[in-house]
N, C-alpha and C. Protein backbone atom coordinates (compact mmCIF):
# COMPACT_ATOMS: atom_id res chain seq x y z
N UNK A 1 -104.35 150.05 71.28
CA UNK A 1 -104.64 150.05 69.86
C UNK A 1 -106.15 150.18 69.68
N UNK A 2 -106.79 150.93 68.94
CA UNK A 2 -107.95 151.21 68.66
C UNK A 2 -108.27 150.18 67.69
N UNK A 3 -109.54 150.13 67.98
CA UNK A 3 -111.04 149.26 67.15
C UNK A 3 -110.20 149.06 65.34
N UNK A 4 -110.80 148.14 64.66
CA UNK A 4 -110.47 147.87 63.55
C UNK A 4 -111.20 148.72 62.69
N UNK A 5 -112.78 148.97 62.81
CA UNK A 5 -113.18 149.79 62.33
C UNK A 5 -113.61 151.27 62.07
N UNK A 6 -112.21 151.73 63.28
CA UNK A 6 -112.25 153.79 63.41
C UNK A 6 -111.10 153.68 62.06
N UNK A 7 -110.78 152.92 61.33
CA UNK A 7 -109.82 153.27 60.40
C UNK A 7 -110.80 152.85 58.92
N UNK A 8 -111.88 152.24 58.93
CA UNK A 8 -112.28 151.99 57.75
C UNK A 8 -113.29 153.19 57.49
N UNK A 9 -113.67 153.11 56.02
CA UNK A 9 -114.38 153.85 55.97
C UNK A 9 -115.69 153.39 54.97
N UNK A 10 -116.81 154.24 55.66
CA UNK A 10 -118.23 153.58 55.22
C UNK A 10 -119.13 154.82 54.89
N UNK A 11 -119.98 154.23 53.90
CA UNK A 11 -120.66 155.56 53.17
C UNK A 11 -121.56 156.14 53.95
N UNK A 12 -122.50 155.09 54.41
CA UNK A 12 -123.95 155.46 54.85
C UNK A 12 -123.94 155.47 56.35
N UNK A 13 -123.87 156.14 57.49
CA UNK A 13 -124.17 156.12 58.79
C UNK A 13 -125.87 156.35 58.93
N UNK A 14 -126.26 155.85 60.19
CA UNK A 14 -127.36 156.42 60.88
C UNK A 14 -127.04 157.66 61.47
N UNK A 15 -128.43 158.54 61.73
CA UNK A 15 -127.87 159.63 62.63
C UNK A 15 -126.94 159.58 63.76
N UNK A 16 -127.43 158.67 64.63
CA UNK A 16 -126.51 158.46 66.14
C UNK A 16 -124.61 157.64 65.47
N UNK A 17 -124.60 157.83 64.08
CA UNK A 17 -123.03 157.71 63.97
C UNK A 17 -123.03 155.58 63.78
N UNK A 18 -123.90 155.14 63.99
CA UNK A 18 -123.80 153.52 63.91
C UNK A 18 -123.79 153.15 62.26
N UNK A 19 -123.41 152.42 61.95
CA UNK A 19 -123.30 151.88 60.28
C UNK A 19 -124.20 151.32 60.18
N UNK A 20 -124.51 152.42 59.11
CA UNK A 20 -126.22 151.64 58.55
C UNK A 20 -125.82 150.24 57.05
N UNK A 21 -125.08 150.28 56.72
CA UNK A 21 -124.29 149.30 55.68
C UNK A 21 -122.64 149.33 55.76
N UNK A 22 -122.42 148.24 56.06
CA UNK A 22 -121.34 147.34 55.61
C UNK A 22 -120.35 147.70 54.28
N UNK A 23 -121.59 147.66 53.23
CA UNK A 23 -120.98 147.96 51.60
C UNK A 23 -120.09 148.90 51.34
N UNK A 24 -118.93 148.88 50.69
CA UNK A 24 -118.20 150.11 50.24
C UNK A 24 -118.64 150.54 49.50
N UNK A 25 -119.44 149.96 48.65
CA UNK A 25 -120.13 150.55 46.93
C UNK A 25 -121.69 150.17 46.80
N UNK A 26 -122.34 151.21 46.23
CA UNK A 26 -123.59 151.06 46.58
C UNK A 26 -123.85 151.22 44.47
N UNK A 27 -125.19 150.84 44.54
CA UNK A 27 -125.45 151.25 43.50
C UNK A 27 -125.56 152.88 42.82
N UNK A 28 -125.87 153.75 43.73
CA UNK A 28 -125.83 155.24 44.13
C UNK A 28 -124.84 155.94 43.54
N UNK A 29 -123.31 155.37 43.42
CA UNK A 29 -122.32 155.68 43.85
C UNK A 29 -121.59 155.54 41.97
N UNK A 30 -122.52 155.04 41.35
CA UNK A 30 -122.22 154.26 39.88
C UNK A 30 -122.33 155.63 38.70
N UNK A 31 -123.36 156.22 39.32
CA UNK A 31 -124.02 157.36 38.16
C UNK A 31 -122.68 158.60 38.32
N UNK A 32 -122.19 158.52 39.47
CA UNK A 32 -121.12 159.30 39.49
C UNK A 32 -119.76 159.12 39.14
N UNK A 33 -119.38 157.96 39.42
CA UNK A 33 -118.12 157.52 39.54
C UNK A 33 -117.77 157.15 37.90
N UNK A 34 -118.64 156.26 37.45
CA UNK A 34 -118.46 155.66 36.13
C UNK A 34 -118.48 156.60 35.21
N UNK A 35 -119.11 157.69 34.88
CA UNK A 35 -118.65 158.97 34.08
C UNK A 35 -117.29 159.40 33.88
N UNK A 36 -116.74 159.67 35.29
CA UNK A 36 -115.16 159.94 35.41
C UNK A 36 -114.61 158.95 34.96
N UNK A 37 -114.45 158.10 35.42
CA UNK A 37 -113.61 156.99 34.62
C UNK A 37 -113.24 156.62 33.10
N UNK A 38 -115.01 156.89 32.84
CA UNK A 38 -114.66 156.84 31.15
C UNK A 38 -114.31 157.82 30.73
N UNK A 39 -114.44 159.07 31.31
CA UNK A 39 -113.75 160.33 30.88
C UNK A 39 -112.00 159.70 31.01
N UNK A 40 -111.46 159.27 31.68
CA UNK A 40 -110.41 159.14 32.39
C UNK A 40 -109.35 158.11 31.61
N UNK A 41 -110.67 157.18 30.85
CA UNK A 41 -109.95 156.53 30.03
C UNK A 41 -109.75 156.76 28.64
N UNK A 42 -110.71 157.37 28.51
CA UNK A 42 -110.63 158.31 27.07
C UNK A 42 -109.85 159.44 26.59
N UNK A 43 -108.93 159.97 27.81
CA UNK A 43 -108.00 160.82 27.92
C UNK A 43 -106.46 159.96 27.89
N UNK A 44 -106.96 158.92 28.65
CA UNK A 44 -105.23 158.31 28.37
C UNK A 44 -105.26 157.23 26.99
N UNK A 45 -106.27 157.01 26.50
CA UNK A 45 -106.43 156.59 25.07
C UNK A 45 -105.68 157.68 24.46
N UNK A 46 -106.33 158.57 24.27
CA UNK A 46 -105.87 159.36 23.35
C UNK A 46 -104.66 160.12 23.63
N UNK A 47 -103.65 159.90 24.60
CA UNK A 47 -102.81 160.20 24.77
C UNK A 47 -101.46 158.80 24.42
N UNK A 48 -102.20 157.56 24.38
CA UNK A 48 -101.36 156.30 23.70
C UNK A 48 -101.42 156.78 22.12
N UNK A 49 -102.58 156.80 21.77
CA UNK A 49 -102.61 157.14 20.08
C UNK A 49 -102.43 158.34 19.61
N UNK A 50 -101.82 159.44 20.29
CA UNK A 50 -101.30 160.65 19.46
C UNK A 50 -99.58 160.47 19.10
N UNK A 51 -99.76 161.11 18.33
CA UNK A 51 -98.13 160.60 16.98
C UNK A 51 -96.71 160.88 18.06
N UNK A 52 -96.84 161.94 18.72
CA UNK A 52 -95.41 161.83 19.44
C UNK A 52 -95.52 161.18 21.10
N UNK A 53 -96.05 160.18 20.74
CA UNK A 53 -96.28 159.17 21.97
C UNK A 53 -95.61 158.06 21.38
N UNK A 54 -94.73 157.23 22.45
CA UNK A 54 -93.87 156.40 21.75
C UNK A 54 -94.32 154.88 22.32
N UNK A 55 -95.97 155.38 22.92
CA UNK A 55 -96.32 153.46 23.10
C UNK A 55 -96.83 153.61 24.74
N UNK A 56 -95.73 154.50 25.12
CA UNK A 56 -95.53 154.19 26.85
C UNK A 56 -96.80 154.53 27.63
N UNK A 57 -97.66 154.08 28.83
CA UNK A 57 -98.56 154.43 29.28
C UNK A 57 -98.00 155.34 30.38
């Protein structure tokens, strides 16, 4: 059985492949991600509040 950590996954390596951080989420990672989301939620909003929607998410 292989290492616990050839199955995780991590953002930032050093060149030689060693983990330069631990963190799954960096601050970096915010300017991108959080856009989509609110896009993401603003699409299924408005798919609860249009008239032939009967509630259901």
């Amino acid at each position: 059985m292989g290492h616990a950590l050839e199955c995780a996954w991590f953002g930032y390596l050093r060149r030689d492949g060693r983990i330069s951080s631990r963190a799954k989420g960096t601050i970096y990672k915010g300017p991108f991600h959080l856009p989509r989301m609110f896009w993401y939620c603003w699409q299924r909003l408005e798919q609860v509040q249009s008239p032939d929607n009967q509630g259901a998410l």
